[in-house]
Structures are given as structure tokens and as C-alpha cells.
C-alpha atoms as a PDB file:
ATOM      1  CA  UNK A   1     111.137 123.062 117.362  1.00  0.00           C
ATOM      2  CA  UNK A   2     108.480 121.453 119.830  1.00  0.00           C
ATOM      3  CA  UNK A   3     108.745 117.891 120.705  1.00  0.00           C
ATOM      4  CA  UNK A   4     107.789 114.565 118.287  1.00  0.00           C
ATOM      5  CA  UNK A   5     104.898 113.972 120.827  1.00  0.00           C
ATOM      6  CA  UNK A   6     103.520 117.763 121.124  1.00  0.00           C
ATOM      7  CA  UNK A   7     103.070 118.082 117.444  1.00  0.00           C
ATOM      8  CA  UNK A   8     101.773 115.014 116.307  1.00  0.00           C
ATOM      9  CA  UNK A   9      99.648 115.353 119.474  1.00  0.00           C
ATOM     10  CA  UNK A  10      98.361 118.816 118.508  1.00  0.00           C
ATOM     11  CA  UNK A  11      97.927 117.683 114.507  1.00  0.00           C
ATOM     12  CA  UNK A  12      95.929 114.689 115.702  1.00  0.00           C
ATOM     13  CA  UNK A  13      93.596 116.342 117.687  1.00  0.00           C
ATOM     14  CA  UNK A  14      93.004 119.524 114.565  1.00  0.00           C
ATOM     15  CA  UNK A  15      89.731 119.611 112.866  1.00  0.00           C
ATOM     16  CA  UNK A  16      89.816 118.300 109.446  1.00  0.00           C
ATOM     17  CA  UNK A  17      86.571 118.855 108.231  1.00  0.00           C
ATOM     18  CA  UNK A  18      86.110 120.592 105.061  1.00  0.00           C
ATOM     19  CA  UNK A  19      88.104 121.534 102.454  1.00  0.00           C
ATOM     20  CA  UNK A  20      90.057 124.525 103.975  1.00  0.00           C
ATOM     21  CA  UNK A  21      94.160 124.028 104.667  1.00  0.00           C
ATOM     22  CA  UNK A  22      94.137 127.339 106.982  1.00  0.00           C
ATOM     23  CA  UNK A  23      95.841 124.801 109.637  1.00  0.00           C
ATOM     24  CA  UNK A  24      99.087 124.149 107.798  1.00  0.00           C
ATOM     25  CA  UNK A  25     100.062 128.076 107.681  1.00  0.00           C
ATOM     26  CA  UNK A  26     103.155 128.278 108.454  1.00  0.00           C
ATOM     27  CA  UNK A  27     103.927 124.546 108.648  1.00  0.00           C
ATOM     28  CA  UNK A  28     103.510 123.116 105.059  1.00  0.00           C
ATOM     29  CA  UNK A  29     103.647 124.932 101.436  1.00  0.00           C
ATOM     30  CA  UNK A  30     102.435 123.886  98.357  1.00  0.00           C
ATOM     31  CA  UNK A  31     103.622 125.527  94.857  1.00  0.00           C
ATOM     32  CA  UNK A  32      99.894 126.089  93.210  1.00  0.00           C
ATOM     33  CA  UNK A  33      99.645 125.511  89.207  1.00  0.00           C
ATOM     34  CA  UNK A  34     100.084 128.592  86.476  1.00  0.00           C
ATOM     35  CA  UNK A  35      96.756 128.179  85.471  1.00  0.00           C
ATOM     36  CA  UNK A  36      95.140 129.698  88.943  1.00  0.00           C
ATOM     37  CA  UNK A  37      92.670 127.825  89.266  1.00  0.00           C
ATOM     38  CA  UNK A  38      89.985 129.147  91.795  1.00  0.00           C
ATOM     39  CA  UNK A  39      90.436 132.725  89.960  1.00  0.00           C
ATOM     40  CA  UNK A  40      89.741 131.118  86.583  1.00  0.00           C
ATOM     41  CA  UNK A  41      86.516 129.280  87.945  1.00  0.00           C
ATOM     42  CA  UNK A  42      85.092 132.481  89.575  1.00  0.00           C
ATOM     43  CA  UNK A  43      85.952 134.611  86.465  1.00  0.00           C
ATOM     44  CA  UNK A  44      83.591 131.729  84.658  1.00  0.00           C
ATOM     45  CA  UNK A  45      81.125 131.534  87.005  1.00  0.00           C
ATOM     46  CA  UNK A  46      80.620 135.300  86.668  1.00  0.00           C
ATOM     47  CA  UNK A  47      79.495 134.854  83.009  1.00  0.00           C
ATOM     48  CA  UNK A  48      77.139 131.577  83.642  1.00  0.00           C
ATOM     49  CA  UNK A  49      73.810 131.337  83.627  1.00  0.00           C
ATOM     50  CA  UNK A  50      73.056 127.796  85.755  1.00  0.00           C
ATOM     51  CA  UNK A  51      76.528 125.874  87.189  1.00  0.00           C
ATOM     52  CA  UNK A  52      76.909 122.955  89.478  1.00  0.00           C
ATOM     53  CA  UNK A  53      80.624 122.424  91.386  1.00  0.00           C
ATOM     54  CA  UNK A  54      80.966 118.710  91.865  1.00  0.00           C
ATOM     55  CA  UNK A  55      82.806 117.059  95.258  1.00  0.00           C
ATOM     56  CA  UNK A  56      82.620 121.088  96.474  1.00  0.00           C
ATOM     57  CA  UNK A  57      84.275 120.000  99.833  1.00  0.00           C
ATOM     58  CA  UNK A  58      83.116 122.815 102.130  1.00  0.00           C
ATOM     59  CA  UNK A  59      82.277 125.190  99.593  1.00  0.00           C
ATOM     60  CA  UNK A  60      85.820 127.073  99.333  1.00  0.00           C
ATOM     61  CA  UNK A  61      86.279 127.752  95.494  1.00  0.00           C
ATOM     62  CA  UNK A  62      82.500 128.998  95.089  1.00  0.00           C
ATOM     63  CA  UNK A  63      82.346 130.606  97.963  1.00  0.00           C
ATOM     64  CA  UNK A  64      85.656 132.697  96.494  1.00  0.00           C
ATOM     65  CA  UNK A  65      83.789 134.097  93.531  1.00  0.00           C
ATOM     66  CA  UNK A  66      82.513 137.684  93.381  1.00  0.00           C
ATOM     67  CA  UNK A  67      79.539 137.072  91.338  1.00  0.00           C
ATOM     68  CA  UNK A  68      77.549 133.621  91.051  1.00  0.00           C
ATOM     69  CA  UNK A  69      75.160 132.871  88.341  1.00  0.00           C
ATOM     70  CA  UNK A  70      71.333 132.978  88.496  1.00  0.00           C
ATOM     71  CA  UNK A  71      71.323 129.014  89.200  1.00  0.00           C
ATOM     72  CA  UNK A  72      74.206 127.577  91.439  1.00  0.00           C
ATOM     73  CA  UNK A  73      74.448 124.149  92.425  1.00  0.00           C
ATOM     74  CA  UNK A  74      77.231 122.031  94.427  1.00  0.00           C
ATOM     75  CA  UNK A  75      77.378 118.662  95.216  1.00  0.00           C
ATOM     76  CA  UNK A  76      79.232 116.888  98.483  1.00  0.00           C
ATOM     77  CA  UNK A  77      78.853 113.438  99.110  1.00  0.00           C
ATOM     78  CA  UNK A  78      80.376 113.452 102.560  1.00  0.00           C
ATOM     79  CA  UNK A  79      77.585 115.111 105.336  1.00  0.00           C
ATOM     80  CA  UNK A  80      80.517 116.876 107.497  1.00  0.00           C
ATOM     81  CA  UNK A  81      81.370 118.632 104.350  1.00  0.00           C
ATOM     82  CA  UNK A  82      77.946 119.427 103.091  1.00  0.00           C
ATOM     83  CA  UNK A  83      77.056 121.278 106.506  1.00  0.00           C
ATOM     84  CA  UNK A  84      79.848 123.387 106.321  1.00  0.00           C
ATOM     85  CA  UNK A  85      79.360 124.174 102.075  1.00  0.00           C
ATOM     86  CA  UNK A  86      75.309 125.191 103.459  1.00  0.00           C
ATOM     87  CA  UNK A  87      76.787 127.351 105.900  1.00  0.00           C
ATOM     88  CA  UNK A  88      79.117 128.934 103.565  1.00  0.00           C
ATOM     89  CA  UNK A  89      77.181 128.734 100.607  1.00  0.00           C
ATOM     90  CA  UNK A  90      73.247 129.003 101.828  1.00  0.00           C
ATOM     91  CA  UNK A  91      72.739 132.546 102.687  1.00  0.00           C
ATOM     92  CA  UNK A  92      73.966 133.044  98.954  1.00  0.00           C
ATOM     93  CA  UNK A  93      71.574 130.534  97.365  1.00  0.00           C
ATOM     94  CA  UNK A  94      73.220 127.921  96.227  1.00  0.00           C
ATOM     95  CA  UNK A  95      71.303 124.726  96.269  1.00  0.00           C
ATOM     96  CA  UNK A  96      73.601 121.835  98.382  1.00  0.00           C
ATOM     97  CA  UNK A  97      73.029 118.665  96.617  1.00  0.00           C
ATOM     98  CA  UNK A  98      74.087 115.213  98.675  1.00  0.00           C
ATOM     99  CA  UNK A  99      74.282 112.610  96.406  1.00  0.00           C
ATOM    100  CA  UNK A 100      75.584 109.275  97.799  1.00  0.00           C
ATOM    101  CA  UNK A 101      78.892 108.421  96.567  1.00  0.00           C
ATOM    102  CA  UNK A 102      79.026 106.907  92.698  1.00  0.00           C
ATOM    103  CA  UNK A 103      75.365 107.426  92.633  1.00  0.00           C
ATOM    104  CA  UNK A 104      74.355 109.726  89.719  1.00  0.00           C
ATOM    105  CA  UNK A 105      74.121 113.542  89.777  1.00  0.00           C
ATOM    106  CA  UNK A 106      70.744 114.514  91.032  1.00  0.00           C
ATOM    107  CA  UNK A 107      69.778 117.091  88.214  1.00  0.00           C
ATOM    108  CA  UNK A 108      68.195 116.468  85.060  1.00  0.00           C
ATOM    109  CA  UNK A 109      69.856 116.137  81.873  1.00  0.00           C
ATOM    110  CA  UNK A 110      71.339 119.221  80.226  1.00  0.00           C
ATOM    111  CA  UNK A 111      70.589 121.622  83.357  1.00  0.00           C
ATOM    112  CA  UNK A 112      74.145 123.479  83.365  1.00  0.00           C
ATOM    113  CA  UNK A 113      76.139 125.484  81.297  1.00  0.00           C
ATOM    114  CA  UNK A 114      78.956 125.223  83.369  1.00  0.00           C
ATOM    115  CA  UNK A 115      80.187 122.099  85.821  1.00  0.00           C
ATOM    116  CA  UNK A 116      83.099 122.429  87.611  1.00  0.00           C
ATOM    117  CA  UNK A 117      84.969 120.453  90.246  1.00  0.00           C
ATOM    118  CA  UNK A 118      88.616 121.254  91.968  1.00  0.00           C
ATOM    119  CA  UNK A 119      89.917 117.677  92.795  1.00  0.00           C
ATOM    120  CA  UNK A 120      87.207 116.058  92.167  1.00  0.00           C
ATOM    121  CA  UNK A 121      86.946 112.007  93.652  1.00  0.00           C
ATOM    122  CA  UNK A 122      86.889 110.402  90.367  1.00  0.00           C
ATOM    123  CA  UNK A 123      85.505 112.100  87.354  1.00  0.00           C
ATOM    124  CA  UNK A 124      81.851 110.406  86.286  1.00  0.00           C
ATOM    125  CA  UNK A 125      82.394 111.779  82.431  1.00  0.00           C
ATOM    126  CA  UNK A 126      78.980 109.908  81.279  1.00  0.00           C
ATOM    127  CA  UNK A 127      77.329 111.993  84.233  1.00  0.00           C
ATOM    128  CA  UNK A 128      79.487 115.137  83.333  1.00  0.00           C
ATOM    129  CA  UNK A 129      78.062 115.137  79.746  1.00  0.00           C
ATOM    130  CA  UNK A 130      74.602 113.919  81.064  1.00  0.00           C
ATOM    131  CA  UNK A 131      74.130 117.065  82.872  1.00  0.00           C
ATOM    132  CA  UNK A 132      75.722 119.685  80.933  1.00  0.00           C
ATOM    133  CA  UNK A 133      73.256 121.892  77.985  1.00  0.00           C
ATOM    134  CA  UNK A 134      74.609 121.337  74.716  1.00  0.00           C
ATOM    135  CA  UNK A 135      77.400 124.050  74.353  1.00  0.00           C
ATOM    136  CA  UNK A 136      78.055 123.534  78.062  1.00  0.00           C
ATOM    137  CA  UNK A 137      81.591 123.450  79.317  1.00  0.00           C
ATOM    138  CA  UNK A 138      83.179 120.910  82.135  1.00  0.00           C
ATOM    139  CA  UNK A 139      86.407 123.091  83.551  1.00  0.00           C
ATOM    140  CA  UNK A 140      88.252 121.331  86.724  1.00  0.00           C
ATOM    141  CA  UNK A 141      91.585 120.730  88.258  1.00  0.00           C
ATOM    142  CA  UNK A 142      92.078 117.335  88.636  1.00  0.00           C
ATOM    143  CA  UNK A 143      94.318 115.050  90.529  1.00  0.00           C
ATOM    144  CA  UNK A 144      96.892 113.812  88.495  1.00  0.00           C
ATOM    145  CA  UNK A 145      99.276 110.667  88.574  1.00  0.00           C
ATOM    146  CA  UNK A 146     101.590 109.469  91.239  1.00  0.00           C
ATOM    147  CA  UNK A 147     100.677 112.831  93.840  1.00  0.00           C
ATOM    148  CA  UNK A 148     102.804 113.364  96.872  1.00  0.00           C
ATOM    149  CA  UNK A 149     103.821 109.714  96.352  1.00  0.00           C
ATOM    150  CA  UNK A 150     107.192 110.700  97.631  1.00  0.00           C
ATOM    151  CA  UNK A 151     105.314 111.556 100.734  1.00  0.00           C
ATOM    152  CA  UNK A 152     102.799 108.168 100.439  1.00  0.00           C
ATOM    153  CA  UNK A 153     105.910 105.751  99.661  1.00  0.00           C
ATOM    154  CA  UNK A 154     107.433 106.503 103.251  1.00  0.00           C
ATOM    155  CA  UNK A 155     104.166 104.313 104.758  1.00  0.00           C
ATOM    156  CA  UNK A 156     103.102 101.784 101.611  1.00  0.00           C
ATOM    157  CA  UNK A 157     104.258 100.692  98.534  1.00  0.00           C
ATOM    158  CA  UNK A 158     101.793 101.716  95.435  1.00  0.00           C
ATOM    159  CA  UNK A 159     101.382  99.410  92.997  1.00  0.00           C
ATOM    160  CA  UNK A 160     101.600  99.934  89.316  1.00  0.00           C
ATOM    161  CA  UNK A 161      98.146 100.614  88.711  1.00  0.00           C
ATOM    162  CA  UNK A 162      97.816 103.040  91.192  1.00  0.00           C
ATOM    163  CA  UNK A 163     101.194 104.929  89.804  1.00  0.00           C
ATOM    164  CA  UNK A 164      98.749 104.985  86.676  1.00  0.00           C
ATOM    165  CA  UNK A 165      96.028 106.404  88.464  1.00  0.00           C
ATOM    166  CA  UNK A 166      94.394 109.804  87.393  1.00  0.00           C
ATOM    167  CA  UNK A 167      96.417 110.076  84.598  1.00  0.00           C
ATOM    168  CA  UNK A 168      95.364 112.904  82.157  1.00  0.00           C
ATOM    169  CA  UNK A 169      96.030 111.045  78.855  1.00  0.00           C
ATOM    170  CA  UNK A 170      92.795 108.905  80.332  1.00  0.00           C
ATOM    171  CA  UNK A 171      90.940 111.417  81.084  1.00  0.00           C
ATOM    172  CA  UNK A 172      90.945 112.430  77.666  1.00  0.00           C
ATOM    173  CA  UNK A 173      90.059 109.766  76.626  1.00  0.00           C
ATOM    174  CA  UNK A 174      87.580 109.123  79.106  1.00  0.00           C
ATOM    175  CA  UNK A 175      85.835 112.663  78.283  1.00  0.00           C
ATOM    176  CA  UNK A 176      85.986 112.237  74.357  1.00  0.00           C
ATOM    177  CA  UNK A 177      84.385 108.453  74.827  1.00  0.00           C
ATOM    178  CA  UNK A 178      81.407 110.563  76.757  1.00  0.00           C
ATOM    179  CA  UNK A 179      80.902 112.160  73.427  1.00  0.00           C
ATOM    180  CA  UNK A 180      82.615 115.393  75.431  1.00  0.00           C
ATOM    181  CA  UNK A 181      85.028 117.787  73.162  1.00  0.00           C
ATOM    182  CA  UNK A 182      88.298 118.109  75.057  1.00  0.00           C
ATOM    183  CA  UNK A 183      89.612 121.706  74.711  1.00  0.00           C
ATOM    184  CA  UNK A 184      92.319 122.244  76.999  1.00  0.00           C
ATOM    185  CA  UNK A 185      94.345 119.986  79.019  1.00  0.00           C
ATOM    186  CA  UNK A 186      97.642 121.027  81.119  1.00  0.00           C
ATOM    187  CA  UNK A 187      99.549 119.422  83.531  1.00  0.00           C
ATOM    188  CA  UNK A 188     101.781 120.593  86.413  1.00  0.00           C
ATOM    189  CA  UNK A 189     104.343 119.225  88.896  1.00  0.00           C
ATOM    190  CA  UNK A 190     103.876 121.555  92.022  1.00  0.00           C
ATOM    191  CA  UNK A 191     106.704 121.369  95.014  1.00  0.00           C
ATOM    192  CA  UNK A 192     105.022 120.659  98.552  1.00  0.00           C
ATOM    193  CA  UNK A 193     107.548 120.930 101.675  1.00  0.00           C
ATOM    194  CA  UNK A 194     106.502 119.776 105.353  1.00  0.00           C
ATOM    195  CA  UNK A 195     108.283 121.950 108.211  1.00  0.00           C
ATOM    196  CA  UNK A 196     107.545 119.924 110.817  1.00  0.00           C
ATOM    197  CA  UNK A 197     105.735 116.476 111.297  1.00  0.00           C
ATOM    198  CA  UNK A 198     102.356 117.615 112.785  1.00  0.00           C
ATOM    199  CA  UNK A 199     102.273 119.132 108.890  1.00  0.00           C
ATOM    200  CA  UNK A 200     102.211 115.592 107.584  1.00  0.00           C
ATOM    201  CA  UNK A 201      99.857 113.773 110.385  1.00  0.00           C
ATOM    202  CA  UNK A 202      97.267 116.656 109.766  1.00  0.00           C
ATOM    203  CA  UNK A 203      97.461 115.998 105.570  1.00  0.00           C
ATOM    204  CA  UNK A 204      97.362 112.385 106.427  1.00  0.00           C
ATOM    205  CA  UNK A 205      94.067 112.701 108.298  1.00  0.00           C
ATOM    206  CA  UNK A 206      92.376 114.347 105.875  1.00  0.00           C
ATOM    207  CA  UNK A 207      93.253 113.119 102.871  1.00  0.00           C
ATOM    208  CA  UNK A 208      92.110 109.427 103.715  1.00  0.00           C
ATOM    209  CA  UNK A 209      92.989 107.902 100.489  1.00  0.00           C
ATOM    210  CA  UNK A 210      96.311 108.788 100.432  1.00  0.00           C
ATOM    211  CA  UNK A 211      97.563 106.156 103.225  1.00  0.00           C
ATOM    212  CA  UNK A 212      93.754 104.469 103.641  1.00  0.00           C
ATOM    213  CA  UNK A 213      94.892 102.946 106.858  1.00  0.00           C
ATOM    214  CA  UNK A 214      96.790 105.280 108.686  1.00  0.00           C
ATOM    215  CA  UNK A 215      97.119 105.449 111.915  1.00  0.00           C
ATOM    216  CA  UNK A 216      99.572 107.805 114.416  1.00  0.00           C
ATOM    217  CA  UNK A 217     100.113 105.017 116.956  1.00  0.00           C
ATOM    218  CA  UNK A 218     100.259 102.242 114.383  1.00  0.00           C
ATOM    219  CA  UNK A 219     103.129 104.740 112.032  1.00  0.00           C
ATOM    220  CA  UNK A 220     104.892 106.037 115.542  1.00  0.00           C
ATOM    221  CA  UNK A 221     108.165 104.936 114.121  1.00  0.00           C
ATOM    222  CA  UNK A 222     107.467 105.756 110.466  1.00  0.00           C
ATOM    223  CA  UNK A 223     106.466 109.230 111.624  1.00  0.00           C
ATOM    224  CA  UNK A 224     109.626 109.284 114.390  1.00  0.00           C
ATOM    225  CA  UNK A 225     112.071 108.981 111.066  1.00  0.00           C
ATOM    226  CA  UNK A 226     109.834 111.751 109.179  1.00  0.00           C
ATOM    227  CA  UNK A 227     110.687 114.014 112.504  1.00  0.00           C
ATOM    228  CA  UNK A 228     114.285 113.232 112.499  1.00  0.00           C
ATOM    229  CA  UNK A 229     114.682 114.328 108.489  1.00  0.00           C
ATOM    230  CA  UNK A 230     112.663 116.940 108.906  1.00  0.00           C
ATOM    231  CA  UNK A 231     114.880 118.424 112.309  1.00  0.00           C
ATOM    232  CA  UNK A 232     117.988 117.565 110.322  1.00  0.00           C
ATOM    233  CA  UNK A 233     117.206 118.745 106.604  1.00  0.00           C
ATOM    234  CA  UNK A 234     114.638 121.634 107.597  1.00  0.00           C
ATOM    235  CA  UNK A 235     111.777 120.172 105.899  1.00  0.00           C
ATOM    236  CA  UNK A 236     110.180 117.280 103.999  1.00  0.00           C
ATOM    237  CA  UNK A 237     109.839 117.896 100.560  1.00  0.00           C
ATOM    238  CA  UNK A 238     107.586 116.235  98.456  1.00  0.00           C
ATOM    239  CA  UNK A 239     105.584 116.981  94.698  1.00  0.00           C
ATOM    240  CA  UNK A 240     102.011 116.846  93.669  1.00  0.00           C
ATOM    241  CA  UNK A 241     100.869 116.782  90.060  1.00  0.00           C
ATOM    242  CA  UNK A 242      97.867 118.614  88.856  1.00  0.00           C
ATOM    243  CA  UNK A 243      96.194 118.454  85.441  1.00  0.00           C
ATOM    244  CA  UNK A 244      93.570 121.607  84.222  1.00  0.00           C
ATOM    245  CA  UNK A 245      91.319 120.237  81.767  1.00  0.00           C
ATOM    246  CA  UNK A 246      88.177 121.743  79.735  1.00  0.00           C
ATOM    247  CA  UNK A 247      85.706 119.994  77.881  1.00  0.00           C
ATOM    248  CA  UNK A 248      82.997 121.240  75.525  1.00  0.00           C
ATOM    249  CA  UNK A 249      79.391 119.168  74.993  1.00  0.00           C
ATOM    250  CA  UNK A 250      78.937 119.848  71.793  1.00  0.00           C
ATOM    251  CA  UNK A 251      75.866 121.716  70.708  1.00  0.00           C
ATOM    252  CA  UNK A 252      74.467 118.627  68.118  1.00  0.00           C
ATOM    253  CA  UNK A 253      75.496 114.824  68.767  1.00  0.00           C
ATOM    254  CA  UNK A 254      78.141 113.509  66.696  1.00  0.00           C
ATOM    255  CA  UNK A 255      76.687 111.041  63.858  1.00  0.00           C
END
């Protein structure tokens, strides 16, 4: 294996824009969930009329489907990542949307049949139901509690409410106090394993929230024990937890 400093050199220096994990081929898996997620969403999309993919990242799981409908919408909040979705996305004709983050969706009420979001930042439900058409479906794969914590715990120690976090009992709730119809939730524990430590500096980078203030200088000896394990053991192992969830607005308001 290459030196401590040559990898976490290389991984510091790798572009993490978008939402694409081409970099970590052959350096980090990641069991994906039963459900198959981005083949599920395109086999949707195919039958939709209007849709709008929320926190799209670069575009990836719409860009993946065969067939888009008639109206296509994403949104991105982050301007790196909302290049790269036009890029991808534009000489298809879907409509890049850049709200600013926990502002509401830019679309009128009841515009979409479908909405869909793969990891979305934090589910806006009220917004969700806002812009779906009566009869509309929400269908995402969501975050779900505790994540690669066995990874996160190495450099910080969550608290409780954060071991809460994304839970998908709440979400349910959160979706049915929206006056959304919850129709399918699943959950999954999914095995992740880091070959070498360039692996977990490149995750770390991009996704910020996970250690908000790391740093490869300021972690040199964090990341230095990381190494070690992983030259010793073969790899890092660590689990992320996914829940699938579908919601229905229903097609008349509750009473």
C-alpha cells in the first residue's frame, strides 16, 4: 500500500463536487439497500406526467432514467452542484431550480405528481405536500439514524439527539402531520468498508456534516490510527442505515 502522506495527499486534493462516488472505486464499498433505489425512481419517472427531484446533487439518479416525463424539475441548493445537474440534465430539459437552503420550493402548489429526493438534507414535509397534485406521490431514500457513526465516532462524540436524528418512525410522523398518507416505509443497515485512508479523507470532504469541522492537518493523528487499522485489519468497516419511504397526498383533504 502507498504511504499515510501519498494518500491522504492524493484524497485531499480529489474533486468532490457533485454527487458522483466514481473516486472511491476500488478503495471503499458500500452494500446498497434491497429496494434499488435509483432503478425504482426511473421506473416511476417513466410513468409521470410533471416530477421534481429535491437536493438532486449533480443530477445522478435523473440523469439514470431512460425516459423522463413531459415536465421535469430538480432542485440543488448548493451552486457547484447545480452547474454540474444543468450540464447533465439541460440538454434533456429539465428545469434546474436553486432555491436557497430552507427557503420554500419554488413551484406552485400542487404542480407534481411525483417528488422525489435520494438523501435528501432534511425533508420539508409541509413543502412536500404543498407541491404535490392531489393523488401525487413523495418516493425517496432517506438518511436514516446513527449513519456511518462507527466511522464519525473515531473524530467526535454525537450526542443523543443527533443518535436520534433522521429517524424513520419521525418521519412518519412528520409526513402524516403534513396531511401526507404514508404508504411504504423500509429500513436497511448497509455494510461500508474503507481499504485505505485516502477512502475516508475523500468521504469526509464531501460529506461536510458528517465531521462539520474536519480538517486533514488538524485529524493527522486521528487519521494516522485509521491508517494503521486499516494496514493491519485490511480495511475499515463501518454501517450506514437507509430508510425507503412513500407517501400519498390524498386526492380530497381529510375533514
Amino acid at each position: 500500500m502507498r504511504t499515510f502522506e501519498d494518500l491522504v495527499s492524493e484524497a485531499a486534493g480529489a474533486d468532490v463536487d457533485g454527487w458522483g462516488f466514481g473516486w472511491l472505486a476500488g478503495r471503499a464499498t458500500e452494500e446498497r439497500p434491497p429496494w434499488g433505489y435509483a432503478a425504482l425512481v426511473g421506473r416511476r419517472l417513466a410513468t409521470a406526467g410533471s416530477a421534481l427531484d429535491i437536493d438532486t446533487g449533480g443530477g445522478e439518479v435523473v440523469a439514470g432514467a431512460p425516459v423522463l416525463p413531459e415536465r421535469m424539475c430538480v432542485t440543488e441548493s448548493w451552486p457547484p452542484n447545480a452547474v454540474r445537474a444543468r450540464e447533465l440534465l439541460g440538454p434533456r430539459g429539465v428545469e434546474v431550480l436553486e432555491p436557497a437552503p430552507g427557503a420554500p420550493l419554488p413551484v406552485q402548489d400542487g404542480t407534481f405528481e411525483l417528488v422525489t429526493s435520494r438523501h435528501p438534507v432534511a425533508a420539508d414535509w409541509p413543502e412536500i405536500a404543498r407541491v404535490l397534485a392531489p393523488g401525487g406521490r413523495y418516493l425517496a431514500q432517506h438518511v436514516g439514524p446513527e449513519s456511518a457513526f462507527d466511522l464519525i465516532e473515531h473524530f467526535l462524540t454525537p450526542t443523543l439527539g443527533q443518535r436520534r436524528s433522521r429517524h424513520p418512525d419521525d418521519d412518519r410522523t412528520s409526513a402524516e402531520a403534513a396531511g401526507l398518507e404514508v404508504l411504504d416505509l423500509r429500513t436497511a443497515r448497509c455494510r461500508m468498508e474503507f481499504l485505505d485512508v485516502g477512502a475516508v479523507v475523500f468521504l469526509l470532504r464531501k460529506c461536510v456534516w458528517w465531521v462539520p469541522d474536519f480538517d486533514v492537518a488538524r485529524h493527522d493523528a486521528v487519521l494516522r490510527r485509521l491508517d494503521a487499522h486499516i494496514r493491519t485489519e485490511g480495511s475499515l468497516v463501518a454501517h450506514s442505515t437507509r430508510h425507503l419511504i412513500e407517501a400519498r397526498r390524498p386526492v380530497r383533504a381529510a375533514r
